[in-house]
Protein backbone atom coordinates (compact mmCIF):
# COMPACT_ATOMS: atom_id res chain seq x y z
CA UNK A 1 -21.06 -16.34 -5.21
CA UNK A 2 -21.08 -13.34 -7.12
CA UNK A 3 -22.50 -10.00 -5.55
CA UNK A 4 -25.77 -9.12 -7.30
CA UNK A 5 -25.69 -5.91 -9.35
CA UNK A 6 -26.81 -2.68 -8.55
CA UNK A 7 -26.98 -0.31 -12.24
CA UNK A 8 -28.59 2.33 -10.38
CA UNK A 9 -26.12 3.18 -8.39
CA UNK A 10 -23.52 4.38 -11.50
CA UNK A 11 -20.53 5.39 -8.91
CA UNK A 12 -20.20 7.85 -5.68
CA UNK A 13 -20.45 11.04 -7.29
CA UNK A 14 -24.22 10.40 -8.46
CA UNK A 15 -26.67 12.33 -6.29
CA UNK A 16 -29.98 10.92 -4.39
CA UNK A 17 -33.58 12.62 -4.43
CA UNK A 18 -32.66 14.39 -1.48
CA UNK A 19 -29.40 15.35 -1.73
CA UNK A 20 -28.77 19.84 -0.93
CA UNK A 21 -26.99 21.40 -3.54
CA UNK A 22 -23.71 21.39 -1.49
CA UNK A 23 -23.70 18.06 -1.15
CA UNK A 24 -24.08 17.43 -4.48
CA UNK A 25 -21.61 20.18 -5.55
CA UNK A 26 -18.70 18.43 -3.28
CA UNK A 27 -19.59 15.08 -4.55
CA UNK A 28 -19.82 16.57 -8.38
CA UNK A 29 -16.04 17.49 -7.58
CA UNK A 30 -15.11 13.72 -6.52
CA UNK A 31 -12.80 12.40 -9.90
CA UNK A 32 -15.05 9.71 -11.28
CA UNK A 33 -13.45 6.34 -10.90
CA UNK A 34 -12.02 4.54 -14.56
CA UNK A 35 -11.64 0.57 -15.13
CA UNK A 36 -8.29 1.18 -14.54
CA UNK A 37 -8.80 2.78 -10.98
CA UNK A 38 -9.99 -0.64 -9.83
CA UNK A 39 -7.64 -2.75 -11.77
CA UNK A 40 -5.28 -0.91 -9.54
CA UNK A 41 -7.33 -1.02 -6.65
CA UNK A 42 -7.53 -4.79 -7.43
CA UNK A 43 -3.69 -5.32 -8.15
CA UNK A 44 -3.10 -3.77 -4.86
CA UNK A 45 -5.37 -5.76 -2.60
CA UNK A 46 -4.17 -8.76 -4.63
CA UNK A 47 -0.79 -8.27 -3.38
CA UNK A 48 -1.79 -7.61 -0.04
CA UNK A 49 -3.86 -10.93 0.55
CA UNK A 50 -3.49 -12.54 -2.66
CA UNK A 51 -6.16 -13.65 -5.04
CA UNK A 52 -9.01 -13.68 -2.29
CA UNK A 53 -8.52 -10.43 -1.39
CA UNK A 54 -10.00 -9.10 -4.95
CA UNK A 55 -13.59 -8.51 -3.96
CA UNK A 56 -15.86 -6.02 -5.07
CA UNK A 57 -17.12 -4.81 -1.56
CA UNK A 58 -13.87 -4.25 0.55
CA UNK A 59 -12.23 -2.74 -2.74
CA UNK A 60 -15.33 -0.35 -3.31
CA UNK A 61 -14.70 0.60 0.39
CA UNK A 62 -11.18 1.11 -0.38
CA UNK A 63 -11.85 3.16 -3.30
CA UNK A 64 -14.53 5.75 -1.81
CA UNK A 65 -17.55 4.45 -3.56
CA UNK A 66 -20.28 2.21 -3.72
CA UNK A 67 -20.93 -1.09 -6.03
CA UNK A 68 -22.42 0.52 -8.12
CA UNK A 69 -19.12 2.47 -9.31
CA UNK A 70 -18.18 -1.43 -9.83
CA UNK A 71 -20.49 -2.17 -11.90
CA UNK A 72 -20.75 0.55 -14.36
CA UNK A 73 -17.29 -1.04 -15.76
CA UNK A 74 -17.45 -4.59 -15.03
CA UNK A 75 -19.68 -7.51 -15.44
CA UNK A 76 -18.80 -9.38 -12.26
CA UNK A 77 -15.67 -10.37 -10.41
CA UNK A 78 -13.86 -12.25 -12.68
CA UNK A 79 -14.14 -9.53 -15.48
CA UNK A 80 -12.28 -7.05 -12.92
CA UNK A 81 -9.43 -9.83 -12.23
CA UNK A 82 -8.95 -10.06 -16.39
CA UNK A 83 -8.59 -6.63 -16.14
CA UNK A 84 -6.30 -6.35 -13.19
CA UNK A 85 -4.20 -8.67 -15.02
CA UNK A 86 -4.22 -6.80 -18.51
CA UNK A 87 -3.37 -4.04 -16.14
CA UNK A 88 -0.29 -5.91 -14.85
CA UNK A 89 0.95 -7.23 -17.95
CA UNK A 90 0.62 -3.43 -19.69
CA UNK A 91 2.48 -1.80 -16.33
CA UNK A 92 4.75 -4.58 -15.61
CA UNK A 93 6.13 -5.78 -18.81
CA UNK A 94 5.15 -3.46 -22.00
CA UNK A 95 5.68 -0.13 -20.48
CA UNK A 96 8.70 -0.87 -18.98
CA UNK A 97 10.11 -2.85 -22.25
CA UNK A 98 9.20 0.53 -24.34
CA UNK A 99 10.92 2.62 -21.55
CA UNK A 100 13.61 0.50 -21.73
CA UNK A 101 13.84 0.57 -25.63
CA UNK A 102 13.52 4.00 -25.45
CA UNK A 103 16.40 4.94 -22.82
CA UNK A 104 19.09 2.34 -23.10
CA UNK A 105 20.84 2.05 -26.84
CA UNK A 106 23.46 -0.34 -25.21
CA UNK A 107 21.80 -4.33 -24.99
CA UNK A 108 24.34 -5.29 -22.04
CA UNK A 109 23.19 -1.81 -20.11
CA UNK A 110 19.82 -2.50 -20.65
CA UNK A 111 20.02 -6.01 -19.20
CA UNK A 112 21.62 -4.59 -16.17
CA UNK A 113 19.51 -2.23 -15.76
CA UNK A 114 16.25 -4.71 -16.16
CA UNK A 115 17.86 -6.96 -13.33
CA UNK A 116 18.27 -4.07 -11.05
CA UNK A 117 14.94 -2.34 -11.67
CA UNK A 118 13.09 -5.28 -11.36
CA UNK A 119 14.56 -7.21 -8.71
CA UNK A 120 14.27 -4.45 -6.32
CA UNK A 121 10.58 -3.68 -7.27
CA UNK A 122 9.55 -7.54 -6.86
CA UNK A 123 11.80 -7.25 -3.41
CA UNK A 124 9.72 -4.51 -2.37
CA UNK A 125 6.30 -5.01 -3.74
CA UNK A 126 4.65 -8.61 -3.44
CA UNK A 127 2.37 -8.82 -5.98
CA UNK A 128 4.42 -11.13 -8.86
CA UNK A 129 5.09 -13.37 -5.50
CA UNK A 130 1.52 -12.98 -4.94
CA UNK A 131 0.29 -14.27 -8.41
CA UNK A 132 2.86 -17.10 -8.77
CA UNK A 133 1.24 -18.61 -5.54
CA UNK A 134 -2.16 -18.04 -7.57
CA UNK A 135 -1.16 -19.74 -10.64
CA UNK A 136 -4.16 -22.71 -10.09
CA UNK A 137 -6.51 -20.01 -10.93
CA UNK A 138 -7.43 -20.01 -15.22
CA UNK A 139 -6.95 -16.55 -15.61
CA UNK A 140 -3.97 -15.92 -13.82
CA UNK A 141 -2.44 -18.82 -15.12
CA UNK A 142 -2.78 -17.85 -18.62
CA UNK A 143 -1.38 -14.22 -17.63
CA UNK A 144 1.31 -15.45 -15.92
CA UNK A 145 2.48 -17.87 -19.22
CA UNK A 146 2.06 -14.75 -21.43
CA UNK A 147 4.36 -12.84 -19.56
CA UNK A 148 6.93 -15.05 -18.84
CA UNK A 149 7.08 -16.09 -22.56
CA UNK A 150 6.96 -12.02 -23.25
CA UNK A 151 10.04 -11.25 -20.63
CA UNK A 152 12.30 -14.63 -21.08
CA UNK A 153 11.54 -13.57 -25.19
CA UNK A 154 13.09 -10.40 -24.48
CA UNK A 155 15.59 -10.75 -22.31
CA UNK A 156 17.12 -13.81 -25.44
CA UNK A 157 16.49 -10.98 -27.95
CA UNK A 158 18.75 -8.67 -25.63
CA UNK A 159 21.40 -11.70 -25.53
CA UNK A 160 21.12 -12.38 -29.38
CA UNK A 161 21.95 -8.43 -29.60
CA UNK A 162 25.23 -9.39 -27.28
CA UNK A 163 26.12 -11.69 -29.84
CA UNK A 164 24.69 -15.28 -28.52
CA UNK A 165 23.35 -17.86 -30.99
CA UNK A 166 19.24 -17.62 -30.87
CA UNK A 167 19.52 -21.34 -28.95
CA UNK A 168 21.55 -20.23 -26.82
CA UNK A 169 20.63 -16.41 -25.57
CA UNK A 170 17.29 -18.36 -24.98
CA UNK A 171 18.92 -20.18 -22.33
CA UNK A 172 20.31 -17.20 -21.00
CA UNK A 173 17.01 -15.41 -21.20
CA UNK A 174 15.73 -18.09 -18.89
CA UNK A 175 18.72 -18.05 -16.66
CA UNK A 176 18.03 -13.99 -16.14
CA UNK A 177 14.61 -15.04 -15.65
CA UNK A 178 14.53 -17.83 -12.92
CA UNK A 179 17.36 -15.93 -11.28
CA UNK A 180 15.19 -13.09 -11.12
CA UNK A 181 11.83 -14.77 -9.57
CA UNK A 182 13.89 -16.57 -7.24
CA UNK A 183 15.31 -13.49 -5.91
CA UNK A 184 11.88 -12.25 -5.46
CA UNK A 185 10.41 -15.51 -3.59
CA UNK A 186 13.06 -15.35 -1.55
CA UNK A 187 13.06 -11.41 -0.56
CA UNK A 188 9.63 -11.89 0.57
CA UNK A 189 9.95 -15.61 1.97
CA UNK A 190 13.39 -15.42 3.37
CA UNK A 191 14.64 -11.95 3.55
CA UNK A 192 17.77 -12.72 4.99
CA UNK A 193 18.94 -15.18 2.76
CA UNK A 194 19.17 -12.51 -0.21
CA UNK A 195 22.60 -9.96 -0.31
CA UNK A 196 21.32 -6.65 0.01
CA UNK A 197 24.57 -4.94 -1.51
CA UNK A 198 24.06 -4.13 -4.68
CA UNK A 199 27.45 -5.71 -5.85
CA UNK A 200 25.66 -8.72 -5.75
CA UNK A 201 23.45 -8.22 -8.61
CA UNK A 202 26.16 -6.74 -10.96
CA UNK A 203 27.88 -10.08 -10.01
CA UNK A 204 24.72 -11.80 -10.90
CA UNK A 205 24.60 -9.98 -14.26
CA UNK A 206 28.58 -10.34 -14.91
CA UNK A 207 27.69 -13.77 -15.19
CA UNK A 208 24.89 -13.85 -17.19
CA UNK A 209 27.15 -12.15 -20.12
CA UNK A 210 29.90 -14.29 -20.12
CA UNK A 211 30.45 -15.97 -23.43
């Protein structure tokens, strides 16, 4: 069920009838929460307990405020979670394709540098693990197909740069790909079946680029 809403209650820095001046002067100073602050708030929890854990409650505690705050931005539950995952799919793919665009001239460097970066956020961070074992749920599902068909599209662009026919750097876009979300499954599954030495990736990537 979803949790009833409460517009009067805009967010945490809002004062009551009998608030002192002081009060209300430290609570004036409190940073106002955004839509993004908890998509964030909601990405996090979501990798700490998966889907389940996104609920408005605990995440309001989190956060320093009261449902109210919630409700100012969002509609109900499942509005935040479509905007947790526009959140994810800005942070996680977009931004990081721009920074790479922007950084790397060299297509071969770039893909190295991809594998690496994001292979040793997923081992670190469980949220992509988290929303794989989430992809029943409509929304996530549909996030999780537009990003894979954003990243695997990129990754054959970066392989059709390197010279591979468009058939074929798709294949290898999907090879970079499943190698990379099977590294992360097993990081956070089976940590000790995964090389930690760094070598191994460059090996992984060596591969990837032969003709």
């Amino acid at each position: 069920m979803q949790d009833s809403p409460a517009p009067q209650e805009q967010d945490s820095t809002a004062p009551g009838p009998q608030d002192s001046p002081a009060p209300r002067a430290r609570r004036g100073a409190r940073k106002r929460l955004t839509a993004d602050d908890w998509a964030d708030a909601a990405l996090t929890a979501l990798a700490e307990r998966g889907l389940a854990g996104v609920a408005v409650e605990p995440l309001a505690a989190r956060l320093g405020t009261t449902k109210g705050s919630f409700y100012w931005h969002f509609a109900n539950r499942d509005a935040l979670v479509a905007a947790a995952l526009a959140r994810w799919e800005e942070t996680s793919t977009e931004r990081i394709i721009r920074a790479m665009e922007a950084a790397e001239p060299d297509p071969a460097a770039r893909l190295a540098a991809l594998l690496r970066g994001a292979t040793a956020t997923a081992a670190e961070h469980p949220l992509e693990v988290r929303l794989l074992a989430a992809g029943d749920h409509p929304e996530v599902a549909a996030a999780l197909a537009r990003v894979t068909e954003r990243r695997v599209g990129y990754l054959a662009h970066l392989f059709e740069l390197l010279g591979f026919p468009a058939d074929r750097a798709r294949h290898r876009g999907l090879l970079a790909y499943t190698s990379y979300l099977g590294h992360a499954q097993l990081s956070h599954a089976v940590p000790q079946a995964v090389p930690a030495d760094p070598a191994y990736l460059a090996a992984v990537t060596e591969a990837l680029l032969k003709p």
